[in-house]
PDB file of N, CA and C in Angstrom:
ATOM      1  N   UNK A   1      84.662 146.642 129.162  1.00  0.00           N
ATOM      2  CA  UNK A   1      85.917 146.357 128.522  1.00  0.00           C
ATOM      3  C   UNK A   1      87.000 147.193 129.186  1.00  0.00           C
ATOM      4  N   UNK A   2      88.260 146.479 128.958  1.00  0.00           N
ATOM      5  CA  UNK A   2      88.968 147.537 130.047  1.00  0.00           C
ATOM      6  C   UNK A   2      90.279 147.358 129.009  1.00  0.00           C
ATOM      7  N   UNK A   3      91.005 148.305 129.033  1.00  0.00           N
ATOM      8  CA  UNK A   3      92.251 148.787 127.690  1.00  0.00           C
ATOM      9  C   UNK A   3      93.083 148.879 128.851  1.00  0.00           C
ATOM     10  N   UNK A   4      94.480 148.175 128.441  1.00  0.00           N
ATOM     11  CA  UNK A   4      96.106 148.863 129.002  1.00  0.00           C
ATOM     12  C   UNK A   4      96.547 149.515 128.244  1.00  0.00           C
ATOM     13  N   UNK A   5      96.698 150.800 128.470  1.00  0.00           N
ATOM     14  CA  UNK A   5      97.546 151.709 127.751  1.00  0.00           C
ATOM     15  C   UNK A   5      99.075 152.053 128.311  1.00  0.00           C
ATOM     16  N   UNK A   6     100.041 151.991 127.595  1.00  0.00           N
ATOM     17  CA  UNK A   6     101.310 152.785 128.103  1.00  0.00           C
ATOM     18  C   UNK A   6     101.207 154.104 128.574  1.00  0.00           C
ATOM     19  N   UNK A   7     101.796 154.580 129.502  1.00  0.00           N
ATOM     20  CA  UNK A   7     101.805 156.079 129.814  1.00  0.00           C
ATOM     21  C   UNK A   7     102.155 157.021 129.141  1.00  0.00           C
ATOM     22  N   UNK A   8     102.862 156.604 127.879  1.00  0.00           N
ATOM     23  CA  UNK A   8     102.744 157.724 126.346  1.00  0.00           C
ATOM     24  C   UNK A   8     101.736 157.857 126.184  1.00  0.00           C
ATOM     25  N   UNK A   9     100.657 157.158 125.588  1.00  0.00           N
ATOM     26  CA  UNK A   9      99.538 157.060 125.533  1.00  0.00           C
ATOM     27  C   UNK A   9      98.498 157.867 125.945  1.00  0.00           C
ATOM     28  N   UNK A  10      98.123 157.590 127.486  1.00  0.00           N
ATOM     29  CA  UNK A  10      97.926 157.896 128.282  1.00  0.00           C
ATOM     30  C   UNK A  10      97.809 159.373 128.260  1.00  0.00           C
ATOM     31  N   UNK A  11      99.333 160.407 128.292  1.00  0.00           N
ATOM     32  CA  UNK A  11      99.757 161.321 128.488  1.00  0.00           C
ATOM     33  C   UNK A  11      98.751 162.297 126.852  1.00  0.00           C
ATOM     34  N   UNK A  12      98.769 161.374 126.096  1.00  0.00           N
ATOM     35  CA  UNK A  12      98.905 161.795 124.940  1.00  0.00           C
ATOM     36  C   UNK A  12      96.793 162.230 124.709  1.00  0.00           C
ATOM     37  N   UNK A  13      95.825 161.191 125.497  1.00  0.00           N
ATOM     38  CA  UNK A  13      95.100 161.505 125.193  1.00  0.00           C
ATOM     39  C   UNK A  13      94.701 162.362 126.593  1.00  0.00           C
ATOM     40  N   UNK A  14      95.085 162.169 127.840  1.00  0.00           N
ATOM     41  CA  UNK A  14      94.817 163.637 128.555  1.00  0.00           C
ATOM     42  C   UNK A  14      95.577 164.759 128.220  1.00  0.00           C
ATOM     43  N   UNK A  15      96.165 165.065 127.320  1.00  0.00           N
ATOM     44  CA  UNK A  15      96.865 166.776 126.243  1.00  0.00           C
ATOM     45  C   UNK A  15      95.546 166.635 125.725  1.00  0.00           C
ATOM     46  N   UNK A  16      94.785 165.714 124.790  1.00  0.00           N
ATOM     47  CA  UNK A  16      93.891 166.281 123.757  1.00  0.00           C
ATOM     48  C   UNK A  16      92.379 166.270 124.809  1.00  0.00           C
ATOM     49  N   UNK A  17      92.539 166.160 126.018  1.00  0.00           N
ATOM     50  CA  UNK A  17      90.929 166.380 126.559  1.00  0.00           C
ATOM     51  C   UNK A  17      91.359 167.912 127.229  1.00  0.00           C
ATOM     52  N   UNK A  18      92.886 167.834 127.884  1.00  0.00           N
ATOM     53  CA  UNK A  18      93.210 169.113 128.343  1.00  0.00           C
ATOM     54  C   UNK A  18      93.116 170.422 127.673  1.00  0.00           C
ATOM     55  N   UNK A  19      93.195 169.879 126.091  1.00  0.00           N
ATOM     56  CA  UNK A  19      93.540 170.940 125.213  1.00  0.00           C
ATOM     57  C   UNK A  19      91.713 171.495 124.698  1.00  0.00           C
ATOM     58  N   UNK A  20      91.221 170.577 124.930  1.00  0.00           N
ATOM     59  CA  UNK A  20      89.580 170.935 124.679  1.00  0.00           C
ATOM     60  C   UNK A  20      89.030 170.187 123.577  1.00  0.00           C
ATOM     61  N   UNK A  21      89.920 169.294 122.677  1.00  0.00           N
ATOM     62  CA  UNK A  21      89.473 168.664 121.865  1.00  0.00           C
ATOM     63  C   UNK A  21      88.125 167.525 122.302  1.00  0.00           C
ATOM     64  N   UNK A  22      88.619 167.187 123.340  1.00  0.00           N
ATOM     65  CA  UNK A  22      87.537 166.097 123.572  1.00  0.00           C
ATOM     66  C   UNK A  22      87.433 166.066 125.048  1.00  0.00           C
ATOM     67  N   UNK A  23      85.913 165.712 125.420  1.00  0.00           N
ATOM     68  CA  UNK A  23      85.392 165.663 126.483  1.00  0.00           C
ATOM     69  C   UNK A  23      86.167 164.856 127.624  1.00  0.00           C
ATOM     70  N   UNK A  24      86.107 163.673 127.282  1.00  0.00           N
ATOM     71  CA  UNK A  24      86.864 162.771 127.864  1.00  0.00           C
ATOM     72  C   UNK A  24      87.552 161.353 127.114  1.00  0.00           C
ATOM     73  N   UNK A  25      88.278 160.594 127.636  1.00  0.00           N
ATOM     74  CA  UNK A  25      88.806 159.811 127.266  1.00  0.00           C
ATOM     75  C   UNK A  25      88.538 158.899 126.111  1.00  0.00           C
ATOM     76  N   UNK A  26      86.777 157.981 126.996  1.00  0.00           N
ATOM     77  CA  UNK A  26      86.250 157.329 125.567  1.00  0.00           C
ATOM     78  C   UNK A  26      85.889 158.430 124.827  1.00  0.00           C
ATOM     79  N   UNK A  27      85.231 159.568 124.848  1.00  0.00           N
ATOM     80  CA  UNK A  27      85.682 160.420 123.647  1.00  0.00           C
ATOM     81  C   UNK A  27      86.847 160.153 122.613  1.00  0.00           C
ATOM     82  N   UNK A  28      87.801 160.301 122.618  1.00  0.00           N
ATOM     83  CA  UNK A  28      88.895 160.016 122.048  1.00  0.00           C
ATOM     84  C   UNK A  28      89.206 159.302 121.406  1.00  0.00           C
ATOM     85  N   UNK A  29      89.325 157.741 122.481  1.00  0.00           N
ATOM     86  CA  UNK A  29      89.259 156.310 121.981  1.00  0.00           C
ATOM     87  C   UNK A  29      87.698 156.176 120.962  1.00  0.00           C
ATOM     88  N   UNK A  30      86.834 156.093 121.100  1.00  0.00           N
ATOM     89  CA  UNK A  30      85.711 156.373 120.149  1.00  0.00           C
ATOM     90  C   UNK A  30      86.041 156.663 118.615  1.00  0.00           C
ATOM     91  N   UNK A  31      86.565 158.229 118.841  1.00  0.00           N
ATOM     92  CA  UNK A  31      87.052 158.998 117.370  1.00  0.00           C
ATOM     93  C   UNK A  31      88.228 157.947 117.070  1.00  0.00           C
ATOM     94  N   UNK A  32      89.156 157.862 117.879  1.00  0.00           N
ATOM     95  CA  UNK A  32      90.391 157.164 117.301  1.00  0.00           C
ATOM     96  C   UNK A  32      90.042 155.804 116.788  1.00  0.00           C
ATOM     97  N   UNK A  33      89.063 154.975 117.010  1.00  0.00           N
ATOM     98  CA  UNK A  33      88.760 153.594 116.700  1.00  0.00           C
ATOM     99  C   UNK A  33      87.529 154.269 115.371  1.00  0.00           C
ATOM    100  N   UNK A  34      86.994 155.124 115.196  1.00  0.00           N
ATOM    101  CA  UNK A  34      86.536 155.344 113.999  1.00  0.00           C
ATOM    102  C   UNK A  34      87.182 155.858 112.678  1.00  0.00           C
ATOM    103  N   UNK A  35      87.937 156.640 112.896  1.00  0.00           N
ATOM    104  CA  UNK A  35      89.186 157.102 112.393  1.00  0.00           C
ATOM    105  C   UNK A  35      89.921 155.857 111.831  1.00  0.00           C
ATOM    106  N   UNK A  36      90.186 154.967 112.267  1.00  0.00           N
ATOM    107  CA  UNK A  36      90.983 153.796 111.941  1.00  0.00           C
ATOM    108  C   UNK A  36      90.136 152.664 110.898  1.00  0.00           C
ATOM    109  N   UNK A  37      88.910 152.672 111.676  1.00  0.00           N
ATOM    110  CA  UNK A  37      87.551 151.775 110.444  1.00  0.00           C
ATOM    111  C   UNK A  37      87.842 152.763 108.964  1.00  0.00           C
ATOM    112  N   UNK A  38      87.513 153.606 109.330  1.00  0.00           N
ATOM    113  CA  UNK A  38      87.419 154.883 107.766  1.00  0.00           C
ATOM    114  C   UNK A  38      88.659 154.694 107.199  1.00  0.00           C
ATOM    115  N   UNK A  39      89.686 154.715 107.629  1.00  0.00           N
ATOM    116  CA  UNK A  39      90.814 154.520 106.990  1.00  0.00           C
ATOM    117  C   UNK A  39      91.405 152.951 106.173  1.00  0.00           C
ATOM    118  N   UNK A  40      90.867 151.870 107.181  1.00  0.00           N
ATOM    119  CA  UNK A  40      91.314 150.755 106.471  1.00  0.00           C
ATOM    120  C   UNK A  40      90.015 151.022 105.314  1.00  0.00           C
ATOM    121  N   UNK A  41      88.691 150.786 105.847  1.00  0.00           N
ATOM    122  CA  UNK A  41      87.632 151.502 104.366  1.00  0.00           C
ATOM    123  C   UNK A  41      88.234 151.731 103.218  1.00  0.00           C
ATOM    124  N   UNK A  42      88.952 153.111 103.418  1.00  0.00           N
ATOM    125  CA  UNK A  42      89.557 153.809 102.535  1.00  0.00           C
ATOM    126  C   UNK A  42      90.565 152.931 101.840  1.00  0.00           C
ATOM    127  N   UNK A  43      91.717 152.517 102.308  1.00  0.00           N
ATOM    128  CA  UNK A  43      92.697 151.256 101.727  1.00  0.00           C
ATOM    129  C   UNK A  43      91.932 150.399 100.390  1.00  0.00           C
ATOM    130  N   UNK A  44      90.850 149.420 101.587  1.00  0.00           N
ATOM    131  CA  UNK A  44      90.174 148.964 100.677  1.00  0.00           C
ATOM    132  C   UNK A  44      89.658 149.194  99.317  1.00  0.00           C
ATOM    133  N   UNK A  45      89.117 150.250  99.279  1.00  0.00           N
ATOM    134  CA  UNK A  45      88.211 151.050  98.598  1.00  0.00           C
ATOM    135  C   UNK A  45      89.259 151.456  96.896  1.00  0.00           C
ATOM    136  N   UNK A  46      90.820 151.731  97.636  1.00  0.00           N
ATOM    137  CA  UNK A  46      91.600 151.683  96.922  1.00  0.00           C
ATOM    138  C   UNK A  46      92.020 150.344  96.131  1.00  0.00           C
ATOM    139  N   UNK A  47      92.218 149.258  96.741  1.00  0.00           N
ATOM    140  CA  UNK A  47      92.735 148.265  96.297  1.00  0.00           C
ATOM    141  C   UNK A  47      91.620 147.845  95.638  1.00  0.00           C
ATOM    142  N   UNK A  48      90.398 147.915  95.654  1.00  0.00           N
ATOM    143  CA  UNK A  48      89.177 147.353  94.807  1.00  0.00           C
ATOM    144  C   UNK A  48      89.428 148.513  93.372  1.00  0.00           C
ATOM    145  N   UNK A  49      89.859 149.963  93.334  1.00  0.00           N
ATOM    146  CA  UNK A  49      89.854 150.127  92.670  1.00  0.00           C
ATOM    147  C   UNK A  49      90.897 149.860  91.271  1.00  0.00           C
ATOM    148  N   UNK A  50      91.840 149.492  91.816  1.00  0.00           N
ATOM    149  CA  UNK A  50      93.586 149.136  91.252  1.00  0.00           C
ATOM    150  C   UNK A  50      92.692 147.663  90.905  1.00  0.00           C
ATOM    151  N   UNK A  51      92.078 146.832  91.654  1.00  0.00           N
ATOM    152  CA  UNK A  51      92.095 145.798  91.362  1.00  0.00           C
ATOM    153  C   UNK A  51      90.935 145.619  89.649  1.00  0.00           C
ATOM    154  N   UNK A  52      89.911 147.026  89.821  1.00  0.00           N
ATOM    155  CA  UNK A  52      89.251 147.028  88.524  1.00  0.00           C
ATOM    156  C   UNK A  52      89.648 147.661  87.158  1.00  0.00           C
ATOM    157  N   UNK A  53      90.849 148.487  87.782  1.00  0.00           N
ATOM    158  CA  UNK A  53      91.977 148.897  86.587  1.00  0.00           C
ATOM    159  C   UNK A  53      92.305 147.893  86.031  1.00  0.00           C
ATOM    160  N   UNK A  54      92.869 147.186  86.804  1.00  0.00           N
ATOM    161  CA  UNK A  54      93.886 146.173  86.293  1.00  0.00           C
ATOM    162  C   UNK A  54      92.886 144.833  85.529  1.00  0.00           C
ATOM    163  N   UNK A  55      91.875 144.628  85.860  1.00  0.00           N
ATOM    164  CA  UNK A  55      90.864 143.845  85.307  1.00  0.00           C
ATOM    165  C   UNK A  55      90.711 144.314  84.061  1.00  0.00           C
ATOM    166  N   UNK A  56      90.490 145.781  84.004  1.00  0.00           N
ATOM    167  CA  UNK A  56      90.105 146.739  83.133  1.00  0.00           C
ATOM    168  C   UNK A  56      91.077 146.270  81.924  1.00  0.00           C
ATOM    169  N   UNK A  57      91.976 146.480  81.895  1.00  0.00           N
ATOM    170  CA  UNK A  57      93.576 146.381  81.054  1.00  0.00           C
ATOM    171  C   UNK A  57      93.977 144.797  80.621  1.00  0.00           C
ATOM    172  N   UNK A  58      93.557 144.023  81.612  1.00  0.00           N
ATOM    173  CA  UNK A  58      93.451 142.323  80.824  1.00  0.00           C
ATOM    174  C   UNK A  58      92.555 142.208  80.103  1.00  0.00           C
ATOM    175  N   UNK A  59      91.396 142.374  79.882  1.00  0.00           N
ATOM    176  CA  UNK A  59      90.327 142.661  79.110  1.00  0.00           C
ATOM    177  C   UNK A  59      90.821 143.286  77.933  1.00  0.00           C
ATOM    178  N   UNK A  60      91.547 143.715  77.600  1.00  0.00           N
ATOM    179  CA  UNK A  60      91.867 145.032  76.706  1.00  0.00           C
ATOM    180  C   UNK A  60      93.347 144.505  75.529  1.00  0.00           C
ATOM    181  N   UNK A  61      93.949 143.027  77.068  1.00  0.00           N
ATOM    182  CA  UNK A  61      94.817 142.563  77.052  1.00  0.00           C
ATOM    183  C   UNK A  61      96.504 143.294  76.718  1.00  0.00           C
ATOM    184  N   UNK A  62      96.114 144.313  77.624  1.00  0.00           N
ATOM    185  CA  UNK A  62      97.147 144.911  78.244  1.00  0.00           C
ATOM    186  C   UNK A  62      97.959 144.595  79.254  1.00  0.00           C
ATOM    187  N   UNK A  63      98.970 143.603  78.992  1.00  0.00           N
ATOM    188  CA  UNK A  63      99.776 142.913  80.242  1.00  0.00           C
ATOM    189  C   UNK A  63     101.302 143.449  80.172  1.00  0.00           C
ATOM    190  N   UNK A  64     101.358 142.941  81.335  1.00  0.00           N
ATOM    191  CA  UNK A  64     103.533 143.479  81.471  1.00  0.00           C
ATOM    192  C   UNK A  64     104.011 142.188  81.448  1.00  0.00           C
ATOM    193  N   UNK A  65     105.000 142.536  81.137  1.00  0.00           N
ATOM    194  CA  UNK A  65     105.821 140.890  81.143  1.00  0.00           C
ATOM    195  C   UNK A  65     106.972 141.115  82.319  1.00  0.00           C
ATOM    196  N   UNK A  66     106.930 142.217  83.330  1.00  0.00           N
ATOM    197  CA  UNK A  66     107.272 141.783  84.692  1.00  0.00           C
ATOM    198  C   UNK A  66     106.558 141.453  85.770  1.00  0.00           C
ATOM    199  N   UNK A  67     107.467 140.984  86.611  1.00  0.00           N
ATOM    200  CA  UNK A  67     107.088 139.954  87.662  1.00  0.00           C
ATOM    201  C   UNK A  67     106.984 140.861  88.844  1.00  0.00           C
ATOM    202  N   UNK A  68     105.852 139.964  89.915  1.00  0.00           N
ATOM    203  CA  UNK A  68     105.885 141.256  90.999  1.00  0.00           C
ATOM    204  C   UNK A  68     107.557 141.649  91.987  1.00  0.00           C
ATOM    205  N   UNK A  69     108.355 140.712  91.392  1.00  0.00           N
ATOM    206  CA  UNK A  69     109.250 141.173  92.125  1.00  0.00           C
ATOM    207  C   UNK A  69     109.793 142.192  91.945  1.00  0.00           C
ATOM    208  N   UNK A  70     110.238 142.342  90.116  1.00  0.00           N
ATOM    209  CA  UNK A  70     110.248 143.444  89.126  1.00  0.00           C
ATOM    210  C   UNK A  70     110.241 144.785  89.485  1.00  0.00           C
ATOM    211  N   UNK A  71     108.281 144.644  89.914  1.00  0.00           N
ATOM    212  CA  UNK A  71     107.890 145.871  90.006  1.00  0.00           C
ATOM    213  C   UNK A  71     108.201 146.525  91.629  1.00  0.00           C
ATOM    214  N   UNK A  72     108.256 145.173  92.313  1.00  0.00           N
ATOM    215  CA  UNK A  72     108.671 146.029  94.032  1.00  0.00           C
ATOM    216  C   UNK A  72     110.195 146.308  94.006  1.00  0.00           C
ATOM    217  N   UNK A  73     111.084 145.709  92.983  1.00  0.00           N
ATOM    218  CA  UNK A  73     112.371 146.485  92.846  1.00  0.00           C
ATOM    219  C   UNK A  73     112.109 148.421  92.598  1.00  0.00           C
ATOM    220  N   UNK A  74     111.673 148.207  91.323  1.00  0.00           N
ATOM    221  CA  UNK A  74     111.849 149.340  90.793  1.00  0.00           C
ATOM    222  C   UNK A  74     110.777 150.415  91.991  1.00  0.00           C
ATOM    223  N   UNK A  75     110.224 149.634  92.802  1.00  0.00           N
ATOM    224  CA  UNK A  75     109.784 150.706  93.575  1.00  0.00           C
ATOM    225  C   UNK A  75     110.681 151.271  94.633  1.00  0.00           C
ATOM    226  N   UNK A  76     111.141 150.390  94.945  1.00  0.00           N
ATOM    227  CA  UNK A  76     111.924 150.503  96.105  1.00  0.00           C
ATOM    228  C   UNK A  76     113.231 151.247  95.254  1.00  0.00           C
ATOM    229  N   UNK A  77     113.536 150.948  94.289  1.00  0.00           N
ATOM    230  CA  UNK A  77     114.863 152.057  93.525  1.00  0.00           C
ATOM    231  C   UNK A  77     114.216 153.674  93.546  1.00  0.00           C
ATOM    232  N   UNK A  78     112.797 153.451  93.165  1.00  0.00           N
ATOM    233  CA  UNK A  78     112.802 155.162  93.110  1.00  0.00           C
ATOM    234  C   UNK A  78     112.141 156.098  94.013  1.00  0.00           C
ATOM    235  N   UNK A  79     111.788 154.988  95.352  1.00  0.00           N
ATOM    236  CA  UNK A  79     112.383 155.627  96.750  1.00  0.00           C
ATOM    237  C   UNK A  79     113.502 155.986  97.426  1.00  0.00           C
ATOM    238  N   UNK A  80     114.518 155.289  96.374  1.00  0.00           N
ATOM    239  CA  UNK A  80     115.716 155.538  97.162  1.00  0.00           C
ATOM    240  C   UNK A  80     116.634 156.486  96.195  1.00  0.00           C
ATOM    241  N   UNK A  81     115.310 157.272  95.211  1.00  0.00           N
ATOM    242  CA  UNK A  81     115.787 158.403  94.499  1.00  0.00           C
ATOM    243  C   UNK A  81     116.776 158.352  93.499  1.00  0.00           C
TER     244      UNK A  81
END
């Protein structure tokens, strides 16, 4: 398999073999492509759990009477503090 990388890139994973973190390159790419599985994992792992809350609470028949637009307003308001 053969990867194009930009020369940011590039630059960025010979600092972390220079620096001693890692042996060599696929070193790197390796961790960095596992690193990324574990993390969407993780996402997942989240949204299955929100998704059994929220199962949890219809059952219980605990509902909102807003809409998802509603709720991505008010998110986006109290990001913007």
């Amino acid at each position: 398999m053969e990867i194009a990388l930009s020369s940011e890139l590039e630059k960025i994973i010979e600092y972390k073999i220079r620096s001693g973190g890692y042996q060599n390159a696929s070193e790197f790419i390796r961790e960095a492509i596992l690193r990324a599985v574990e993390h969407d994992q993780l996402k997942f792992s989240k949204l299955n759990e929100a998704i059994a809350i929220g199962m949890e609470q219809a059952e219980r028949g605990e509902f909102s009477s807003k809409t998802v637009q509603d709720i991505i307003k008010e998110k986006e308001a109290a990001k913007k503090g």
